[in-house]
C-alpha atoms as a PDB file:
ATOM      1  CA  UNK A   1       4.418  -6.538  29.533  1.00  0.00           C
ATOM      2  CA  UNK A   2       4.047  -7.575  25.909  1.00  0.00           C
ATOM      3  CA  UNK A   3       1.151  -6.367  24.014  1.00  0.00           C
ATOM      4  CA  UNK A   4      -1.607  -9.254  23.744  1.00  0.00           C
ATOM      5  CA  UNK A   5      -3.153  -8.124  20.061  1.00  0.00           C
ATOM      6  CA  UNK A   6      -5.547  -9.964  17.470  1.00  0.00           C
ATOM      7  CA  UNK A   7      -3.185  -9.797  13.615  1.00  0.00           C
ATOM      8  CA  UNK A   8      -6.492  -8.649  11.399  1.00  0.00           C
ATOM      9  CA  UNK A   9      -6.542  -7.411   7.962  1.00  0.00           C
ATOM     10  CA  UNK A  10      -7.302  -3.823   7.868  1.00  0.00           C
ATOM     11  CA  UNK A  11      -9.893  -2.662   5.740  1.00  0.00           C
ATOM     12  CA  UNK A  12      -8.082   0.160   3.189  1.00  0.00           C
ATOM     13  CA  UNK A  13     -10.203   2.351   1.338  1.00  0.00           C
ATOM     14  CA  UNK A  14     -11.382   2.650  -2.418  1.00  0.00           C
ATOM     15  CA  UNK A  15      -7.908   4.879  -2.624  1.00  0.00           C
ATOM     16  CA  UNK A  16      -5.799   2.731  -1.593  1.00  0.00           C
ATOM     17  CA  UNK A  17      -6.961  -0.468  -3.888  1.00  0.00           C
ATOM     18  CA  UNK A  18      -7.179   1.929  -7.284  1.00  0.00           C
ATOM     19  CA  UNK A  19      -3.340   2.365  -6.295  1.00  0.00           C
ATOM     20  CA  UNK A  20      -2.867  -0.812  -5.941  1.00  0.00           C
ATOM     21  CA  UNK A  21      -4.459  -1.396  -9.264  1.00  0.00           C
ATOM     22  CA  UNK A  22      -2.500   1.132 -10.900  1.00  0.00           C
ATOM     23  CA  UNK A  23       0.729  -0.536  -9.644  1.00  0.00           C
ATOM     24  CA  UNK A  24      -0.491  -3.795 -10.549  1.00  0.00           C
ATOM     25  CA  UNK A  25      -1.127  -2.368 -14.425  1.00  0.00           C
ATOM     26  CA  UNK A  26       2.515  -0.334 -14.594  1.00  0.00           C
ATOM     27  CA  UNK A  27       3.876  -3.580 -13.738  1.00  0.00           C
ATOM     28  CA  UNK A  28       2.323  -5.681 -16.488  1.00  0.00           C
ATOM     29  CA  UNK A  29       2.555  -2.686 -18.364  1.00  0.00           C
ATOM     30  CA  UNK A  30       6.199  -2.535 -17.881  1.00  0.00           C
ATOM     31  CA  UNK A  31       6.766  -5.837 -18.626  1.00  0.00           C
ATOM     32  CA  UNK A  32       5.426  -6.191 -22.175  1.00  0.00           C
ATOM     33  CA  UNK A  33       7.448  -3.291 -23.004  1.00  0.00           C
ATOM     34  CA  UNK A  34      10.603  -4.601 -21.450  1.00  0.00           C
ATOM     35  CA  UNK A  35       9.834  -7.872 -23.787  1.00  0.00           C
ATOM     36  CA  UNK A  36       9.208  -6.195 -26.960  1.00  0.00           C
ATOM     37  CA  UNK A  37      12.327  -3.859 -26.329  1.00  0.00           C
ATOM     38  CA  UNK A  38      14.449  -7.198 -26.255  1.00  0.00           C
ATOM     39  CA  UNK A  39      13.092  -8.589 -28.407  1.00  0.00           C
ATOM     40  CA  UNK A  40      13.373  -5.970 -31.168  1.00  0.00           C
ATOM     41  CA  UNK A  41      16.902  -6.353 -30.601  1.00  0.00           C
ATOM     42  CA  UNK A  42      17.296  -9.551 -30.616  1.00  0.00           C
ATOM     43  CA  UNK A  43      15.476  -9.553 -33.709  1.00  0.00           C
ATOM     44  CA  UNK A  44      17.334  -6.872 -35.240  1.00  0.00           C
ATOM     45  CA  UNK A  45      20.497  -8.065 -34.467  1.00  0.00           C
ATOM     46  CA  UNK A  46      20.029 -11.852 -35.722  1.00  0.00           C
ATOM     47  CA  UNK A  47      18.062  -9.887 -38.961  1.00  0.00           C
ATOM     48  CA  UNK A  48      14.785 -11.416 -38.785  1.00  0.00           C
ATOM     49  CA  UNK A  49      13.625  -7.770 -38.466  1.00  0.00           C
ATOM     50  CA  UNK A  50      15.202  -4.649 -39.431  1.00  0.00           C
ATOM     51  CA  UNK A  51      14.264  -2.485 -36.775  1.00  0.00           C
ATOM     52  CA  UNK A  52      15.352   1.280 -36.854  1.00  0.00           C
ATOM     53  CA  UNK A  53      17.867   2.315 -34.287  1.00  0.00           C
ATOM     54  CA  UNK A  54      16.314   5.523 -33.009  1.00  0.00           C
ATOM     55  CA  UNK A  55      13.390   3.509 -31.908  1.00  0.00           C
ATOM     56  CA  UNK A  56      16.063   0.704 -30.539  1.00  0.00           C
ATOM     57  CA  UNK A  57      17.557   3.558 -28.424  1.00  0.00           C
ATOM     58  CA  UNK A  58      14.375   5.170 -27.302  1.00  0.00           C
ATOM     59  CA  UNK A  59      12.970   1.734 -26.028  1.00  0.00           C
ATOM     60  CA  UNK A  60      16.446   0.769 -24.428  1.00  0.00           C
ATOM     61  CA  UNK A  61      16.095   4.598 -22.590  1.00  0.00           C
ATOM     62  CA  UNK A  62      12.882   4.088 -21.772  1.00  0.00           C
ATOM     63  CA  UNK A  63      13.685   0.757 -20.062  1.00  0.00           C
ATOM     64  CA  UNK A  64      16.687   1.747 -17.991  1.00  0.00           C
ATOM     65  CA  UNK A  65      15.565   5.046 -17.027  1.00  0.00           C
ATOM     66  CA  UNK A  66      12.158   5.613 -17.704  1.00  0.00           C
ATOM     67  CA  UNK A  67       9.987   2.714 -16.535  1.00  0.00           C
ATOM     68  CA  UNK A  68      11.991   1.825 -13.388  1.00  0.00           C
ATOM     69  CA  UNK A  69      10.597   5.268 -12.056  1.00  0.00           C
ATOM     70  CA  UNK A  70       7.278   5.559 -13.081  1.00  0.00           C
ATOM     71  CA  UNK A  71       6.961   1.982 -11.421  1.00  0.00           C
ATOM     72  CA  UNK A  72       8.866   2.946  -8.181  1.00  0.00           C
ATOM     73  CA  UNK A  73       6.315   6.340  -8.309  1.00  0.00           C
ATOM     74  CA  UNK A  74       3.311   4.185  -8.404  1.00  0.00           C
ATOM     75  CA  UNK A  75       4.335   1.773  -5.670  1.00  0.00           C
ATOM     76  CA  UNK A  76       5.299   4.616  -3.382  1.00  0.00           C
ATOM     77  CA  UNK A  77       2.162   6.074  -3.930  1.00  0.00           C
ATOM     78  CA  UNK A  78       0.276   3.022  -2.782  1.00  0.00           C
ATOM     79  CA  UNK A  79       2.834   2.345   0.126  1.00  0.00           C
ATOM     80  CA  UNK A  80       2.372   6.120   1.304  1.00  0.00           C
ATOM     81  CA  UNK A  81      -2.127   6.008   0.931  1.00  0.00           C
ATOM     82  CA  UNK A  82      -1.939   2.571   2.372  1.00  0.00           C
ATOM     83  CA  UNK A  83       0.673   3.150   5.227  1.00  0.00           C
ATOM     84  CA  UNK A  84      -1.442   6.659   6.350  1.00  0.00           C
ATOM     85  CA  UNK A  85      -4.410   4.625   6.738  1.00  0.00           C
ATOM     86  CA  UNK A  86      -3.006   1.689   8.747  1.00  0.00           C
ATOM     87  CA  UNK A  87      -1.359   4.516  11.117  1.00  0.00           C
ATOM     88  CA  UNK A  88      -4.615   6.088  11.424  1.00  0.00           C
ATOM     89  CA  UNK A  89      -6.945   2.397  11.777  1.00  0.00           C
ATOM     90  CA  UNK A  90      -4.595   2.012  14.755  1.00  0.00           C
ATOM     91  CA  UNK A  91      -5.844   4.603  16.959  1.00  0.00           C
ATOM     92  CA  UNK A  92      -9.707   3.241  16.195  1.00  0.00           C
ATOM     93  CA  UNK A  93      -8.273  -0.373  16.901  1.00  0.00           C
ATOM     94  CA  UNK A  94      -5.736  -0.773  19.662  1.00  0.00           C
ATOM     95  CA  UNK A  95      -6.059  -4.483  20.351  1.00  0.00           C
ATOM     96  CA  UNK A  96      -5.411  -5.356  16.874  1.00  0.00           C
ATOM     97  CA  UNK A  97      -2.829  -4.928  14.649  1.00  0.00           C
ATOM     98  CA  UNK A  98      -2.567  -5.056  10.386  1.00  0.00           C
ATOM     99  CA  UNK A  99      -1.148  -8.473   8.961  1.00  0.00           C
ATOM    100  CA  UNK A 100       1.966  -9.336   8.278  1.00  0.00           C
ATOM    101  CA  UNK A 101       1.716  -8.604   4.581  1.00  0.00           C
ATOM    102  CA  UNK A 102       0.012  -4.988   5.161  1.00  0.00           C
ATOM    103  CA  UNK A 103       3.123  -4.360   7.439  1.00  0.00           C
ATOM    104  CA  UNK A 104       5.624  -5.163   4.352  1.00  0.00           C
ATOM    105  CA  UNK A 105       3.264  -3.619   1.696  1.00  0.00           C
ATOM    106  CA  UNK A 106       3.042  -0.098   3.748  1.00  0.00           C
ATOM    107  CA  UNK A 107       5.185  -0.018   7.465  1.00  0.00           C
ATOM    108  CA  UNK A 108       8.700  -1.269   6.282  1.00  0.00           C
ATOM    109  CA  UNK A 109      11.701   0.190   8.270  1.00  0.00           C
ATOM    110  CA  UNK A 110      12.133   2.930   4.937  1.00  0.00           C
ATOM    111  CA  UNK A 111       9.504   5.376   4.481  1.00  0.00           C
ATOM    112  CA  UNK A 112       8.387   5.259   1.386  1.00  0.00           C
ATOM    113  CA  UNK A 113       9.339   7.767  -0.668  1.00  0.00           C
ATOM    114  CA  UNK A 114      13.155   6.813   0.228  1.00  0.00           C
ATOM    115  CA  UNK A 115      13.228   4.860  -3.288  1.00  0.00           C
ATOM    116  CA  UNK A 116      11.668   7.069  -5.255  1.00  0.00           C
ATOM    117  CA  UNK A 117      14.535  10.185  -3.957  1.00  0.00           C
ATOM    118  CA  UNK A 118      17.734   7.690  -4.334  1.00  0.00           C
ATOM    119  CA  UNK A 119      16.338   7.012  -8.325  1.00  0.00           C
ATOM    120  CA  UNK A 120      16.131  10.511  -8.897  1.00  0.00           C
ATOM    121  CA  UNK A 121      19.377  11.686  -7.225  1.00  0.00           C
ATOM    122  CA  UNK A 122      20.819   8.434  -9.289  1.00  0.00           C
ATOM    123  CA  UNK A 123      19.426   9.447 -12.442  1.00  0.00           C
ATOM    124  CA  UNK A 124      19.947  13.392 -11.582  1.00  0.00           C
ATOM    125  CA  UNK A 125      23.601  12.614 -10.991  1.00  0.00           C
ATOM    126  CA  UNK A 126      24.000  10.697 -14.657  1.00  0.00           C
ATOM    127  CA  UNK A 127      22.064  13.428 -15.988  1.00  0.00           C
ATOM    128  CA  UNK A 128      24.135  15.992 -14.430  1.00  0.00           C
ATOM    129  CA  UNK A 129      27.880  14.435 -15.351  1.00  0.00           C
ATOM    130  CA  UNK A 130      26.574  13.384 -19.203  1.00  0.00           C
ATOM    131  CA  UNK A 131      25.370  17.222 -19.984  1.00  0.00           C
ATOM    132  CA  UNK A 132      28.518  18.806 -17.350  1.00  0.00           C
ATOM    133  CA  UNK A 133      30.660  16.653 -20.239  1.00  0.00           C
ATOM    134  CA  UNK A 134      28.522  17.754 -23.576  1.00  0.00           C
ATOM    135  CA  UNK A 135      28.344  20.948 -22.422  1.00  0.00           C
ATOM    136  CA  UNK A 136      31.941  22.599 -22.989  1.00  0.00           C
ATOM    137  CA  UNK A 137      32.115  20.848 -26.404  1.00  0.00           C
ATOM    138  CA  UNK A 138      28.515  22.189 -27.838  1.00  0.00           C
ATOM    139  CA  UNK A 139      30.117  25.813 -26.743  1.00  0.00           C
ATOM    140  CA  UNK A 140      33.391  24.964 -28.331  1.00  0.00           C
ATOM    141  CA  UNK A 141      31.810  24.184 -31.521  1.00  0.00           C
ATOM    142  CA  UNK A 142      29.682  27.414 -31.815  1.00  0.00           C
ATOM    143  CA  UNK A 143      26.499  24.974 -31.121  1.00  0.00           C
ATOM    144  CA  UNK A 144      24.400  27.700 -29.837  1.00  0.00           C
ATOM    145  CA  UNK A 145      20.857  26.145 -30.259  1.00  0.00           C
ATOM    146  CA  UNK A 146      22.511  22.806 -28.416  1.00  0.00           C
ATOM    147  CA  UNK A 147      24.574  24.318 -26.084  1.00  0.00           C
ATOM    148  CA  UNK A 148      21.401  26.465 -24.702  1.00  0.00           C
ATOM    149  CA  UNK A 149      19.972  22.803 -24.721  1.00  0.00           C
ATOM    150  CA  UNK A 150      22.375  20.977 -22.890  1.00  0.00           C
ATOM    151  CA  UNK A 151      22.468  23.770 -20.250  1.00  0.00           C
ATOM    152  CA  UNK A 152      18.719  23.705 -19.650  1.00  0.00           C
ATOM    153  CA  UNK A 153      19.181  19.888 -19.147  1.00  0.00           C
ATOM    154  CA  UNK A 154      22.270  20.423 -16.610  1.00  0.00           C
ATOM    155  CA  UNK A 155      20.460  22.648 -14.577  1.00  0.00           C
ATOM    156  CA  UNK A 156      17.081  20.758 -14.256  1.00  0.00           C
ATOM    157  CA  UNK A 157      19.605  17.935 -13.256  1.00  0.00           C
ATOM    158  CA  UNK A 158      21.653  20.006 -11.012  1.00  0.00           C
ATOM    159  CA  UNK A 159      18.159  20.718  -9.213  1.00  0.00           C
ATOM    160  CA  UNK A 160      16.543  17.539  -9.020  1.00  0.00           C
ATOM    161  CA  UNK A 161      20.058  16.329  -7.713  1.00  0.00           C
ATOM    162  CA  UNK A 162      19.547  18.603  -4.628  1.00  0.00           C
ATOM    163  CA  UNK A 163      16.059  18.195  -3.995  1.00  0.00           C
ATOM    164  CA  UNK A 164      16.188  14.444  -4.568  1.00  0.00           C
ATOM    165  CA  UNK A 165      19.011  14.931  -1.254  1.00  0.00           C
ATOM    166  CA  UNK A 166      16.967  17.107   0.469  1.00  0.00           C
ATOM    167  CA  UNK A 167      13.764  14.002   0.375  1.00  0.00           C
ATOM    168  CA  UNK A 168      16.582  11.051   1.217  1.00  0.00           C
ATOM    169  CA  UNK A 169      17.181  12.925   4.485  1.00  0.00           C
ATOM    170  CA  UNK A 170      13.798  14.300   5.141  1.00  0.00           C
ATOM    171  CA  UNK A 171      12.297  10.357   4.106  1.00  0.00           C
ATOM    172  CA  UNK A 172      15.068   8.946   6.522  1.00  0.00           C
ATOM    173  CA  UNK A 173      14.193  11.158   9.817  1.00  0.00           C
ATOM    174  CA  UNK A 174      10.765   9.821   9.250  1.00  0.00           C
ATOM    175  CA  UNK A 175      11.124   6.545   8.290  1.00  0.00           C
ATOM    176  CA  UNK A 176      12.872   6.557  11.579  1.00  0.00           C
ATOM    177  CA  UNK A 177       9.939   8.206  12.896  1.00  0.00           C
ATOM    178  CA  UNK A 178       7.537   5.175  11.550  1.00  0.00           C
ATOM    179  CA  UNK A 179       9.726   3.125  12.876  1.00  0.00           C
ATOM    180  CA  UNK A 180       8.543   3.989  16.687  1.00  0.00           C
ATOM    181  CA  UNK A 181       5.094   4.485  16.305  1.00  0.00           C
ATOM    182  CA  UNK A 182       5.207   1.261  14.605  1.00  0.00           C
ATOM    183  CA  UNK A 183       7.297  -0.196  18.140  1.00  0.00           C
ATOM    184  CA  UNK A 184       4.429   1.403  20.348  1.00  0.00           C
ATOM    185  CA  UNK A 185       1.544   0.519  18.318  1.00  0.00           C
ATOM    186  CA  UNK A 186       2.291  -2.958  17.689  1.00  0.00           C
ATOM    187  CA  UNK A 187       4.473  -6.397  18.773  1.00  0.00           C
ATOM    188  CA  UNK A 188       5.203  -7.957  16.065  1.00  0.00           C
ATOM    189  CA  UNK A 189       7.568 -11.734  15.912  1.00  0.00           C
ATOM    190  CA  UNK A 190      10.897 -11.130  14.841  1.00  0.00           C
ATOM    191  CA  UNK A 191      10.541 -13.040  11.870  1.00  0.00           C
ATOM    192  CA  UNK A 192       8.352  -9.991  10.678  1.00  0.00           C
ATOM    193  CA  UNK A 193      10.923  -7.555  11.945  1.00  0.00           C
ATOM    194  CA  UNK A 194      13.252  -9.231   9.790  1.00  0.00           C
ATOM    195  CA  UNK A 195      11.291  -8.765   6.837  1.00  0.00           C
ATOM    196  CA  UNK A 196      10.675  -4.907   7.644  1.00  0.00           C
ATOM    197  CA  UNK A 197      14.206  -4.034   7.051  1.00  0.00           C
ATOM    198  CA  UNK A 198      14.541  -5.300   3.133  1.00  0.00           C
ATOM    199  CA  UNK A 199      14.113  -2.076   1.503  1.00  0.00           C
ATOM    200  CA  UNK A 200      12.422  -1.716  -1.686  1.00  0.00           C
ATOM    201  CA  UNK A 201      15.733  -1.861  -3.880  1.00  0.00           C
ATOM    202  CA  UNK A 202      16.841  -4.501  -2.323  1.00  0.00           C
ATOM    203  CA  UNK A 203      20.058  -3.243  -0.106  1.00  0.00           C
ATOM    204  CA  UNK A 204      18.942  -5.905   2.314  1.00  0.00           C
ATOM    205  CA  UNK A 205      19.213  -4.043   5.075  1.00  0.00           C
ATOM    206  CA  UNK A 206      16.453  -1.420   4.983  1.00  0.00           C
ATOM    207  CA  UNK A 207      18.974   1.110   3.804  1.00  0.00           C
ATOM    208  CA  UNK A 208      20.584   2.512   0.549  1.00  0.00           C
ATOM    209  CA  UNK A 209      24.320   2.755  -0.765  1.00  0.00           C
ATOM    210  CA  UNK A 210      25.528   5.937   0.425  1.00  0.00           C
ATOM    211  CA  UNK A 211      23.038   6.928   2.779  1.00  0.00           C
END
């Protein structure tokens, strides 16, 4: 027989919220740095401004590799505080259940901290082909200081590569795990099931290329 429950918002603690803050301030955050970035650029490149090129290339950096993890850091944070207390607010409430939008903010089908381990191991693996490339030359060219460098870099990126592979398959035995308690706790309309499985990075199917 089908569960019979009452769909209630969940009262989340102070924890949860500041997170939610935080996220909430990376994004807008984010996003006036992401303008000016363009728009030195643009501005540069038109010459309205003459805008140095080191700090062109350290705010294009920045904004492909830098802020897209802080912010996916930040919102797993909040996902993880918020989805720990919704597991545990189940036990004190069995008849009722969280609303739809606490489901999608903290219960999707990915655990989540699967995001956060497919940027690194993304960003890991660029790291790790750039300085494996770099490398040899630096060496070849007596670049002792650089080569020393580079091979500090390609090891940092060699580990992060294989402990950002280690969390994808730890993250997906439990976000398989979630994914029953979730089924036992609560009935939920398909429509919301539906919406469970778009993963964070949007591979539409609550997975990620290559996993």
């Amino acid at each position: 027989m089908e569960k019979t429950l009452d769909t209630v918002e969940f009262p989340l603690s102070a924890r949860v919220r500041g997170a939610r803050r935080w996220l909430v301030a990376t994004s807008a955050a984010g996003a006036v740095f992401v303008g000016a970035a363009v728009a030195s650029v643009v501005a540069d490149a038109f010459g309205w401004v003459s805008v140095p090129r080191a700090i062109q290339a350290g705010s294009v950096l920045v904004t492909l590799f830098v802020l897209p993890v802080v912010w996916v850091g930040v919102h797993t944070v909040w996902a993880l505080r918020g989805r720990a207390e919704l597991f545990l607010a189940a036990g004190k409430h069995p008849r009722q259940r969280p609303t739809d939008r606490q489901m999608v903010d903290h219960l999707r089908d990915e655990h989540p901290l699967t995001p956060l381990s497919w940027m690194v191991s993304v960003l890991s693996g660029l790291g790790t082909l750039c300085l494996g490339v770099a490398l040899p030359y630096a060496l070849a060219d007596g670049a002792v200081l650089a080569g020393a460098l580079l091979g500090t870099g390609l090891a940092v990126s060699l580990v992060a590569l294989v402990l950002a592979g280690s969390s994808i398959r730890r993250a997906a035995r439990q976000g398989s795990e979630d994914r029953r308690r979730r089924a036992e706790l609560w009935s939920l309309p398909s429509a919301v099931e539906r919406r469970l499985t778009n993963s964070l990075l949007g591979t539409g199917d609550g997975g990620h290329l290559g996993a």
